[in-house]
Protein backbone atom coordinates (compact mmCIF):
# COMPACT_ATOMS: atom_id res chain seq x y z
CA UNK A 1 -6.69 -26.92 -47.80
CA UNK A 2 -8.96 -24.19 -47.77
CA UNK A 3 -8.04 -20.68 -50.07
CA UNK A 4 -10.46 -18.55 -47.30
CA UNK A 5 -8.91 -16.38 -45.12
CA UNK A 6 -8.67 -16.45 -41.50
CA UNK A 7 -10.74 -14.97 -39.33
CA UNK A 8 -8.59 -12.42 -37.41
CA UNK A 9 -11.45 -10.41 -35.72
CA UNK A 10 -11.50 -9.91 -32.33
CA UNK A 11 -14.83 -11.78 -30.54
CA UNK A 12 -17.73 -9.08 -29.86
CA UNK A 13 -17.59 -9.57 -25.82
CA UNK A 14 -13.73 -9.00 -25.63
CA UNK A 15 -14.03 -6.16 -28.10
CA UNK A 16 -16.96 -5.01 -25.66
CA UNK A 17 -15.47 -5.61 -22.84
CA UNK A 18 -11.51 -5.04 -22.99
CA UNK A 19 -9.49 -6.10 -19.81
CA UNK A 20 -8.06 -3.16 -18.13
CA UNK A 21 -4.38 -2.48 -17.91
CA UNK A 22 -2.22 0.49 -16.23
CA UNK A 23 -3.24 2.99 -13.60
CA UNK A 24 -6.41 2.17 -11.65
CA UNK A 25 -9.12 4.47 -13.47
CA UNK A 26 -12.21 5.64 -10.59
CA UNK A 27 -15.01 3.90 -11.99
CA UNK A 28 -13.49 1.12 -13.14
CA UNK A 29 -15.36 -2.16 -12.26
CA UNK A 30 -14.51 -5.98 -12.86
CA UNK A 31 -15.98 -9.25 -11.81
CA UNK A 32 -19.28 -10.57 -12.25
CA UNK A 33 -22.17 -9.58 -9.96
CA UNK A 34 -21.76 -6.85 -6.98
CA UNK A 35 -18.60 -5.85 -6.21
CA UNK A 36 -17.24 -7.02 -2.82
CA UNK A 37 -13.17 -5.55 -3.06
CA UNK A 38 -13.17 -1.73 -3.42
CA UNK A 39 -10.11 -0.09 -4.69
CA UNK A 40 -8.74 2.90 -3.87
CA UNK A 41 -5.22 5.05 -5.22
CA UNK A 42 -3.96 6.29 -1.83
CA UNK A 43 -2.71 9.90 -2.03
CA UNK A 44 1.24 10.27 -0.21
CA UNK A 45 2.55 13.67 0.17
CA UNK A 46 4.92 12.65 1.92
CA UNK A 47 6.57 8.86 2.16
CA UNK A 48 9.98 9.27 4.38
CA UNK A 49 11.77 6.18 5.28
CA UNK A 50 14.04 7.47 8.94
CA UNK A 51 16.95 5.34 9.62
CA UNK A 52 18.32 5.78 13.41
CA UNK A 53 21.82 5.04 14.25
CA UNK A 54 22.27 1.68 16.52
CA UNK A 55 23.04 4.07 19.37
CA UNK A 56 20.33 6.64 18.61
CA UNK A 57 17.30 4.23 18.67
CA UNK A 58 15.93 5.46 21.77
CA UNK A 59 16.58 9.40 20.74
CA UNK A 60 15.44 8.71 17.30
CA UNK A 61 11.85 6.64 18.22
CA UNK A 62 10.89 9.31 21.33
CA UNK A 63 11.56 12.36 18.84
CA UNK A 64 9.52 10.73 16.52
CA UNK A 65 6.67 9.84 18.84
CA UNK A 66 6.64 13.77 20.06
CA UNK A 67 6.09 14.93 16.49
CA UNK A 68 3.32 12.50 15.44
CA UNK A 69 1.57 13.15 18.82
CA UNK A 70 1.60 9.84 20.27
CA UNK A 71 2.89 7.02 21.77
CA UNK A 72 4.65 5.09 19.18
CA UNK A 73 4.21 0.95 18.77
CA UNK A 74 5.75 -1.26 21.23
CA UNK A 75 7.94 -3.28 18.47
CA UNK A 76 8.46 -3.39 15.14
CA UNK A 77 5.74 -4.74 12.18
CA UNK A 78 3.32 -2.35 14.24
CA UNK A 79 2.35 1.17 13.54
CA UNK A 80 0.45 3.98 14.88
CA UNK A 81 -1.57 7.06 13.93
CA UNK A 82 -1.21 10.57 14.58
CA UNK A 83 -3.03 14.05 13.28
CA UNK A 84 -2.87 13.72 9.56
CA UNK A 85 0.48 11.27 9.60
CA UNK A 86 1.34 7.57 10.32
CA UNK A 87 4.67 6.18 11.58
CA UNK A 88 5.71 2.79 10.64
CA UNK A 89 7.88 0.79 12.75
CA UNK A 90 9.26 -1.55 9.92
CA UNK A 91 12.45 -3.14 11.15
CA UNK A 92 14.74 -2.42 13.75
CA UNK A 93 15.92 1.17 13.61
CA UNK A 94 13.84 1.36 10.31
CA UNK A 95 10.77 4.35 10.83
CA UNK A 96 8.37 4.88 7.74
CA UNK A 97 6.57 7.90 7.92
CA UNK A 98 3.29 8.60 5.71
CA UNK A 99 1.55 11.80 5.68
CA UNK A 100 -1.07 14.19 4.01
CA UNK A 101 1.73 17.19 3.76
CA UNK A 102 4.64 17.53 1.72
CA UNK A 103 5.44 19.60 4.25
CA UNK A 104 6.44 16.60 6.54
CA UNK A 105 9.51 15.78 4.84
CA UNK A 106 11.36 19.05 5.65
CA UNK A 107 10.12 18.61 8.86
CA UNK A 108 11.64 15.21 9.47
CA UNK A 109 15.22 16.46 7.65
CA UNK A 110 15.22 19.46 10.05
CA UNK A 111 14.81 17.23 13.08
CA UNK A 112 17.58 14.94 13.10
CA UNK A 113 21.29 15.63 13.57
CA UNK A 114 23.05 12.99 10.52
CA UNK A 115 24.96 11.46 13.20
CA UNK A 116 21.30 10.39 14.95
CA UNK A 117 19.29 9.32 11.98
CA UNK A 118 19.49 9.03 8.15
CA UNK A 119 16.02 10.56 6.53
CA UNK A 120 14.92 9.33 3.21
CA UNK A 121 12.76 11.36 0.74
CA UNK A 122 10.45 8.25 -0.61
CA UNK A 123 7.46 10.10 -1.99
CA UNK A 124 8.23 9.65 -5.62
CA UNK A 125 9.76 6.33 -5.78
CA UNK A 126 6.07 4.79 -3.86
CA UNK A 127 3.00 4.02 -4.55
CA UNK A 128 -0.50 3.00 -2.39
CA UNK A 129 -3.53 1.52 -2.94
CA UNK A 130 -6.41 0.34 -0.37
CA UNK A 131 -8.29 -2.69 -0.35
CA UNK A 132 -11.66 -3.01 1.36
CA UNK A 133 -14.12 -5.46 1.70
CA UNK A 134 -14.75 -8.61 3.67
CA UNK A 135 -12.91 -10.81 1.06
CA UNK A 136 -9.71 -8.53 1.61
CA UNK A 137 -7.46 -10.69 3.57
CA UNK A 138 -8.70 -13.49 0.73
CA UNK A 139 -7.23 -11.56 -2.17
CA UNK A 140 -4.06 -11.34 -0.40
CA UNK A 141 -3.10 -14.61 0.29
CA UNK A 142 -3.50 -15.72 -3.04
CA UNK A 143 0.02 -13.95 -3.32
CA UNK A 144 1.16 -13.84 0.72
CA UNK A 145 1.23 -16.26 3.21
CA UNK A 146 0.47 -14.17 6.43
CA UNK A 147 -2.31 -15.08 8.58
CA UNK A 148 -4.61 -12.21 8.65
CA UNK A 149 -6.59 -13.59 11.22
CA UNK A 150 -7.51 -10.23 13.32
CA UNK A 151 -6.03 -12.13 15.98
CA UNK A 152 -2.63 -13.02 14.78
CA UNK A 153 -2.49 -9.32 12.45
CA UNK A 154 -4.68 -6.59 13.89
CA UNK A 155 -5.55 -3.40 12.71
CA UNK A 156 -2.36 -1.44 13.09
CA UNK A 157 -0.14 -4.40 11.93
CA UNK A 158 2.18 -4.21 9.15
CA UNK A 159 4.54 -6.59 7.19
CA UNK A 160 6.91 -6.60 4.20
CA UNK A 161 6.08 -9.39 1.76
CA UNK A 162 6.52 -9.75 -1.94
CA UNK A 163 3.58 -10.10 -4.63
CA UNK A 164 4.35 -11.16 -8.16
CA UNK A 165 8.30 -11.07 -7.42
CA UNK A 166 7.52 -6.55 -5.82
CA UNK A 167 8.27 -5.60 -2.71
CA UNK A 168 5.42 -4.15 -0.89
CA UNK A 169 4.44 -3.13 2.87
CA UNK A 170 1.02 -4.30 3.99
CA UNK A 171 -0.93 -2.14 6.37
CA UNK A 172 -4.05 -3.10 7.98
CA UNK A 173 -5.79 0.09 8.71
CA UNK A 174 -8.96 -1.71 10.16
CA UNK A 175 -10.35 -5.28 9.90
CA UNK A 176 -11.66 -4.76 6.33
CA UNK A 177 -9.15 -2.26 4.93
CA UNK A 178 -5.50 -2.89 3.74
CA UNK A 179 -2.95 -0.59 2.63
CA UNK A 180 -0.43 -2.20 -0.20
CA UNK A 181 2.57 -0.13 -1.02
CA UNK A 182 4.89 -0.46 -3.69
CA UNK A 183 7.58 0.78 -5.71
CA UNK A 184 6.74 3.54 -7.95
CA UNK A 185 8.12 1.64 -10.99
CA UNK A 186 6.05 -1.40 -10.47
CA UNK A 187 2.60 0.33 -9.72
CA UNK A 188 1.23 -1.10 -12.85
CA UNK A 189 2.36 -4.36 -11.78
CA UNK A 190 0.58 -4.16 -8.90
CA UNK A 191 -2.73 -3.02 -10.34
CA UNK A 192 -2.90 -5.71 -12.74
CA UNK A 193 -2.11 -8.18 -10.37
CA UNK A 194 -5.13 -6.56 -7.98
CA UNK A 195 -7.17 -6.56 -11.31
CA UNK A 196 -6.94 -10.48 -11.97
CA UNK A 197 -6.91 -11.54 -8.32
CA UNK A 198 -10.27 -9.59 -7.41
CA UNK A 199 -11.65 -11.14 -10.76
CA UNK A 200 -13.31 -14.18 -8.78
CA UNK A 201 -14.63 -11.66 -5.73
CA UNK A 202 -15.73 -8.78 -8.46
CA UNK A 203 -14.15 -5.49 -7.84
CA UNK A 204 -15.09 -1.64 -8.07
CA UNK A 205 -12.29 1.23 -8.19
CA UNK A 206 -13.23 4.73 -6.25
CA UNK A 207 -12.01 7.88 -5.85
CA UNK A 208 -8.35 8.42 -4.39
CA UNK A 209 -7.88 8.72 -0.44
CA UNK A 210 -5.80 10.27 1.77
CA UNK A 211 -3.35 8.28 3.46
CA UNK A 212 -4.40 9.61 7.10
């Protein structure tokens, strides 16, 4: 047996080239060739999950569709878009609001008696980030099955799913463009898991975007 040590260096292109890990960084690229995924940290001010009462649905969803300024979606796993805010209709009874102001989640508080609705503060405990690019609904079925055929889950379509054992809502904001969001405490989970799935399409992360 040989007295020569072993050779514990790290190889030049993986000391060149470390694989990312944590937060998505702007400028951040992966994949050989051009990238066909971008990736994008989505900015919530304000994440408030609104929980009507059995026999408040109807008071609950029209007071909610006069304060995002308009007509909200005809069932649930749909959503619509207002001036600067989106309202989810997740399950039955179960209202996600996302907005650009912080401002929205006094708001909301202030416009529901308790007896009518229970309102949720969510904005620290979630976490978004946007997917774009032709090979979009491709990347996501590697952990989902949904069929993201535009016909079967058009833009304005949601669904709750779970990707590497985390609970996230999909959004489809237009054919091309997915929101993913996720517990706060598994971001990182998330991003790596983006990180290795986009691998095979080759993937570029931008700047942050607001979430409407």
């Amino acid at each position: 047996m040989s007295d020569s040590p072993l050779d514990t260096s790290i190889p030049q292109m993986e000391a060149d080239h470390p694989h990312p890990t944590g937060p998505l960084v702007p400028g951040e690229t992966g994949g050989a060739g051009e990238a066909r995924l971008l990736l994008n940290e989505v900015e919530l001010p304000a994440v408030v999950e609104i929980g009507a009462w059995p026999n408040c649905l109807e008071v609950v969803s029209t007071r909610l569709g006069e304060i995002v300024g308009t007509s909200l979606p005809g069932r649930p796993g749909r959503f619509c878009e207002g001036e600067g805010a989106l309202l989810g209709w997740v399950a039955f009874g179960r209202f996600l609001w996302l907005s650009a102001s912080a401002d929205d989640v006094a708001r909301l508080e202030g416009a529901f008696e308790t007896d009518e609705a229970s309102v949720v503060d969510l904005v620290s405990a979630r976490n978004g980030v946007r997917l774009t690019g032709d090979v979009a609904p491709d990347l996501l079925n590697k952990a989902v099955a949904i069929d993201f055929d535009p016909r079967a889950f058009p833009p304005g379509s949601l669904a709750q799913t779970v990707i590497h054992e985390v609970p996230v809502v999909i959004l489809r904001r237009t054919v091309e463009s997915f929101d993913l969001l996720s517990p706060s405490s598994f971001a990182e989970t998330i991003s790596d898991w983006l990180r290795d799935a986009a691998l095979e399409f080759g993937y570029r992360v931008e700047d942050p975007v607001k979430v409407a």
